[in-house]
C-alpha atoms as a PDB file:
ATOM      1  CA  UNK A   1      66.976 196.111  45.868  1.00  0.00           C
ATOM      2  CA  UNK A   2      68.257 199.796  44.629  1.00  0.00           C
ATOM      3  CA  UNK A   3      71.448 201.208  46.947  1.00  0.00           C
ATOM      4  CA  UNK A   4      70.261 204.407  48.736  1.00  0.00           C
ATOM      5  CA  UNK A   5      71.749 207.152  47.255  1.00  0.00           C
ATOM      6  CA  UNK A   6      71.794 209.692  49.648  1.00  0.00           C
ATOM      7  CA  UNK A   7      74.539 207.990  51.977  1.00  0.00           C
ATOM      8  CA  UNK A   8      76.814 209.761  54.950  1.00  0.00           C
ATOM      9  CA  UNK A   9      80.246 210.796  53.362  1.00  0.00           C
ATOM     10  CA  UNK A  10      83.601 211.948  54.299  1.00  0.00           C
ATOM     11  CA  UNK A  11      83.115 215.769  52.689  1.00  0.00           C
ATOM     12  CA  UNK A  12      83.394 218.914  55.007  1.00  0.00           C
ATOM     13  CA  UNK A  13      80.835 220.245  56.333  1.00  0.00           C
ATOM     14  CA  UNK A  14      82.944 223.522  56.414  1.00  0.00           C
ATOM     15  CA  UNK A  15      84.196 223.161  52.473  1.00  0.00           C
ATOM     16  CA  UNK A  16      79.762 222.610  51.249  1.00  0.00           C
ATOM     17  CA  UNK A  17      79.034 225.696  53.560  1.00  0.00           C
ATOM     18  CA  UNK A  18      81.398 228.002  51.926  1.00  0.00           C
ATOM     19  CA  UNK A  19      81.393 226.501  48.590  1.00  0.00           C
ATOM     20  CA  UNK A  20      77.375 226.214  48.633  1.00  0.00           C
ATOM     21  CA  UNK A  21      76.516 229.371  49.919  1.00  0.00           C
ATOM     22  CA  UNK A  22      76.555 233.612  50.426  1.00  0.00           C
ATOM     23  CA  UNK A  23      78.068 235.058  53.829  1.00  0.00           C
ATOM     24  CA  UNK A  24      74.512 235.452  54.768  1.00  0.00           C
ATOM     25  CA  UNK A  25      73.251 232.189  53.861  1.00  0.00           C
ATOM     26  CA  UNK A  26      76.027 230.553  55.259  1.00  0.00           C
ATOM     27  CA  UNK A  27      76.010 232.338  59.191  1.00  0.00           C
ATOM     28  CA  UNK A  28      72.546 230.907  58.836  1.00  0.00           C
ATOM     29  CA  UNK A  29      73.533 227.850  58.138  1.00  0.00           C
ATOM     30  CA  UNK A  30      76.132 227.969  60.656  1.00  0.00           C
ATOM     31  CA  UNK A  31      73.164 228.933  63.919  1.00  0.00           C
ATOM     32  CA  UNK A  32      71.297 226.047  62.592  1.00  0.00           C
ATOM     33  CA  UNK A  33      74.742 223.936  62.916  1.00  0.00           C
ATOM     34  CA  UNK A  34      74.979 225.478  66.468  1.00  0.00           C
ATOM     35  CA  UNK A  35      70.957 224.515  67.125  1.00  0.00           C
ATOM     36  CA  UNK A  36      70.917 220.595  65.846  1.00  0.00           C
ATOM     37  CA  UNK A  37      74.601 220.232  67.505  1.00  0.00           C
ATOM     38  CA  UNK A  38      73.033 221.509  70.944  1.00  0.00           C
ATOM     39  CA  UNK A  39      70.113 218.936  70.400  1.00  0.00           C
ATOM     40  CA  UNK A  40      71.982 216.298  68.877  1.00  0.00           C
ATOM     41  CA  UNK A  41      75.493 215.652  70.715  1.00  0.00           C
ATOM     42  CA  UNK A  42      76.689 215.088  67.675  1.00  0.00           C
ATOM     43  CA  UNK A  43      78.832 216.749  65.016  1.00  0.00           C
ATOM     44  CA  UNK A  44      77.623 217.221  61.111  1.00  0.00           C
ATOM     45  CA  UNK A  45      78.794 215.142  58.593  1.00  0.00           C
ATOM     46  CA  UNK A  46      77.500 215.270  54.716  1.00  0.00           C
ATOM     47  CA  UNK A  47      74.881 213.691  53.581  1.00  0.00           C
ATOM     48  CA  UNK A  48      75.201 212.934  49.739  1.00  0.00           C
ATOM     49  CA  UNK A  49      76.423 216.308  47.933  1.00  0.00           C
ATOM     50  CA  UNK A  50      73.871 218.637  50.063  1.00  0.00           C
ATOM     51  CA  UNK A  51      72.794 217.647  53.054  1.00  0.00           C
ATOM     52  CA  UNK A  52      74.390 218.419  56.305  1.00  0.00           C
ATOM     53  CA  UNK A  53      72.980 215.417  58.857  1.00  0.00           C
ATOM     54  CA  UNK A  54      73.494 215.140  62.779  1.00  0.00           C
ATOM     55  CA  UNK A  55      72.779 212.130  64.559  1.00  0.00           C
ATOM     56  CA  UNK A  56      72.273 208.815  62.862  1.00  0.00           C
ATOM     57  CA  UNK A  57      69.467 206.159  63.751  1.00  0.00           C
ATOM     58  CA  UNK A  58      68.908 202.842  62.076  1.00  0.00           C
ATOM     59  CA  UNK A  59      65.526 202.008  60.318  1.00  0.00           C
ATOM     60  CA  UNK A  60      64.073 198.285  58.876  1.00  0.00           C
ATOM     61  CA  UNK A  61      61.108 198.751  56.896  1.00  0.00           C
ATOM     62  CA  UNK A  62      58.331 195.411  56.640  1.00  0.00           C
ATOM     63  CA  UNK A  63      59.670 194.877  53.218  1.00  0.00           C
ATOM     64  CA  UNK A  64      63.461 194.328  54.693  1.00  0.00           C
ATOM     65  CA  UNK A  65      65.082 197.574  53.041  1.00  0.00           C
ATOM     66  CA  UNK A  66      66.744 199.052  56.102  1.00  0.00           C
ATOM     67  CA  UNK A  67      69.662 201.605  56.118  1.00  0.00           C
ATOM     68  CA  UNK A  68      70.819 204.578  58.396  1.00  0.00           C
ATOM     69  CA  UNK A  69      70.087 207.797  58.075  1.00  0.00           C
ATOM     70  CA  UNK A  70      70.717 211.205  60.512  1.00  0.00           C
ATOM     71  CA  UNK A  71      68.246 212.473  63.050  1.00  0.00           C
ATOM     72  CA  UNK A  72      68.029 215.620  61.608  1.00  0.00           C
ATOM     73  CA  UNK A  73      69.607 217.966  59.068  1.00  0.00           C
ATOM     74  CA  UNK A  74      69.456 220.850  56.730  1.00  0.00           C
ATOM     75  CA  UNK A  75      70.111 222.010  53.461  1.00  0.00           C
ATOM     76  CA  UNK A  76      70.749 225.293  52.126  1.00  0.00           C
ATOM     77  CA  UNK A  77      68.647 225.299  49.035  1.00  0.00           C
ATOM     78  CA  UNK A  78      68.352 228.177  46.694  1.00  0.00           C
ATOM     79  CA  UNK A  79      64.751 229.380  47.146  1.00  0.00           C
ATOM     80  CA  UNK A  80      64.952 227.676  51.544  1.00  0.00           C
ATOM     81  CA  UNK A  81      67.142 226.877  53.896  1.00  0.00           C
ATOM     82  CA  UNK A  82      65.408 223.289  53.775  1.00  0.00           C
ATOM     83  CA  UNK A  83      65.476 221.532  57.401  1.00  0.00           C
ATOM     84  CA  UNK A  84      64.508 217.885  58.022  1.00  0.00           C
ATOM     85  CA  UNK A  85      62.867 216.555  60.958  1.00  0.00           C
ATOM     86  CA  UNK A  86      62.703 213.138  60.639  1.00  0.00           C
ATOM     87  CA  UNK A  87      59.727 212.375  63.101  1.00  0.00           C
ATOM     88  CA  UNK A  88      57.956 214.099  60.660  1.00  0.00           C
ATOM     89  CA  UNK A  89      56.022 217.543  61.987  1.00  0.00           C
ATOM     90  CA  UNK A  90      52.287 216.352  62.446  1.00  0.00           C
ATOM     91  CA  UNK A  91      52.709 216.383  65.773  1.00  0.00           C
ATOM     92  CA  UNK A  92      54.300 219.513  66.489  1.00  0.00           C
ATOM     93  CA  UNK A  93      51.667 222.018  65.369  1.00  0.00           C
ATOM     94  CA  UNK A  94      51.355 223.723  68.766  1.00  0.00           C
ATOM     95  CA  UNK A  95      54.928 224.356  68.414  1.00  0.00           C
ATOM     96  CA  UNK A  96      54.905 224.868  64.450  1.00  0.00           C
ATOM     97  CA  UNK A  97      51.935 227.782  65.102  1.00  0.00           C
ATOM     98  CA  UNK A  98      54.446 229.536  67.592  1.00  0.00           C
ATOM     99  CA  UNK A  99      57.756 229.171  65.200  1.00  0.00           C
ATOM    100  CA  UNK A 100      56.954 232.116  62.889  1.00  0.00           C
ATOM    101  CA  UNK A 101      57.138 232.644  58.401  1.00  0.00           C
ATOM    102  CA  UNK A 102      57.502 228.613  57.695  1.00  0.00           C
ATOM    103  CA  UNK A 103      56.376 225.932  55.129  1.00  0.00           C
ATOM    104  CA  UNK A 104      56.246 222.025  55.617  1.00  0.00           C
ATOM    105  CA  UNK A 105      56.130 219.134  54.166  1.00  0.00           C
ATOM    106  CA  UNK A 106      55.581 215.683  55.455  1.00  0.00           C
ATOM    107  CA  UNK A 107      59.058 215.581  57.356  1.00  0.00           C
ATOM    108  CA  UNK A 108      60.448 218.623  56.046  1.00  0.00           C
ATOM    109  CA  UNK A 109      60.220 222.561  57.474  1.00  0.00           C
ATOM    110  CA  UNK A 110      61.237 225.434  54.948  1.00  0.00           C
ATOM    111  CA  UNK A 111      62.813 228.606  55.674  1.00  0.00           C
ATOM    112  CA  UNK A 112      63.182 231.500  54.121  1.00  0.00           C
ATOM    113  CA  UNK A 113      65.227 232.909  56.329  1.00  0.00           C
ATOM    114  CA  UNK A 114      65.870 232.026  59.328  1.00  0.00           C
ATOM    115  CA  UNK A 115      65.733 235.782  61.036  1.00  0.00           C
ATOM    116  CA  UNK A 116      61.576 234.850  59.894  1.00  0.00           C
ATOM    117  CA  UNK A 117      61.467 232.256  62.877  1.00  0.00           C
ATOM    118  CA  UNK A 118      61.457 232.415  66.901  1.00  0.00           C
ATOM    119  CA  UNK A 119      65.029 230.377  67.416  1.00  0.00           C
ATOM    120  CA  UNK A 120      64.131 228.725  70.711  1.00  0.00           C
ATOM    121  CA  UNK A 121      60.747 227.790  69.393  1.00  0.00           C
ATOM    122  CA  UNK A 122      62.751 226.164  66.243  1.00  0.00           C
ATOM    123  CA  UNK A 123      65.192 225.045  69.140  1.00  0.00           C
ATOM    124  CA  UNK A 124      62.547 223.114  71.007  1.00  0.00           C
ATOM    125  CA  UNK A 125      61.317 221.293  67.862  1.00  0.00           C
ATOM    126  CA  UNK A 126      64.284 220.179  66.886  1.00  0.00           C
ATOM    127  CA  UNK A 127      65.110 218.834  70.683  1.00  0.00           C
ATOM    128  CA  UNK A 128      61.709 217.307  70.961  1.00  0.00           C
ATOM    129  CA  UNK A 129      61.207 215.216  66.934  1.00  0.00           C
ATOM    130  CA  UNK A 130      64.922 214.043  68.644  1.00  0.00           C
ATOM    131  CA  UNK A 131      63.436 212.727  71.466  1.00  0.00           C
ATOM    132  CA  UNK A 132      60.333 211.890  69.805  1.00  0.00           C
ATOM    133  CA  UNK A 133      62.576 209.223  67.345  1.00  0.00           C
ATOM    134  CA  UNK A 134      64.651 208.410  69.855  1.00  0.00           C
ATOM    135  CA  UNK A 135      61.625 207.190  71.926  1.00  0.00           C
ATOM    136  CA  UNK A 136      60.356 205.437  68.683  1.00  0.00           C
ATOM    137  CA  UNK A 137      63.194 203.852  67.876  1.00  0.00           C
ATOM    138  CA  UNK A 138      63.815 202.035  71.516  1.00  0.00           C
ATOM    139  CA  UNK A 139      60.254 200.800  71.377  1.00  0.00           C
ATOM    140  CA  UNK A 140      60.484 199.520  68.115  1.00  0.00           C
ATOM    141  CA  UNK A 141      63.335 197.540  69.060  1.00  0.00           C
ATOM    142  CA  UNK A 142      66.012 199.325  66.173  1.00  0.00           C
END
């Protein structure tokens, strides 16, 4: 079976940020840091070569792949700030209608910018998909 690639490393946070991105991108980056720490309790690490990950939970699929992987994260793509909410976002459309300018994807929100959204509406996702896997994670038994 194939190594994940996309593994937790030992890079700064800090050096990606400033390396990766404009002053503006990168004070964006920085509230989102300030949002997923609040919701998290725990501080970013690197997540391959560009993604910033908070929170770890362990996952063991039928076919006995398993690995770890962070609770939530972001990336600061070129085109979107690229956020990812690993209980996936079907069930936060009440939430996702109230947010503001967005995109998604199965488990991932894009940004423009992130002046386009209502923080404590992104805030309270974030805080609730953490609970949410949490939750799912404790029942599951992993």
């Amino acid at each position: 079976m194939a190594d994940l690639k996309t593994k937790a490393t030992s890079e700064s946070v800090d050096v990606f940020l400033r390396r990766a991105t404009d002053d503006a991108r990168r004070q964006e980056c920085l509230t989102l840091l300030r949002i997923m720490k609040r919701a998290t309790g725990a501080d970013p690490k690197m997540w391959g070569a560009s993604i910033v990950g908070l929170g770890s939970y362990h996952y063991r699929y039928d076919s006995g792949r398993e690995g770890d992987w962070f609770l939530t994260g972001f990336s600061p793509r070129k085109q979107n700030l690229t956020l990812y909410i690993m209980a996936g976002l079907e069930n936060y459309t009440p939430l996702l209608r109230k947010l503001g300018k967005h995109k998604t994807g199965k488990c991932c929100l894009y940004l423009k910018r992130i002046s386009d959204v209502d923080l404590e509406v992104l805030e309270e996702l974030i805080r609730q998909s953490i609970t949410d896997m949490k939750s799912s994670r404790a029942s599951a038994g992993s």
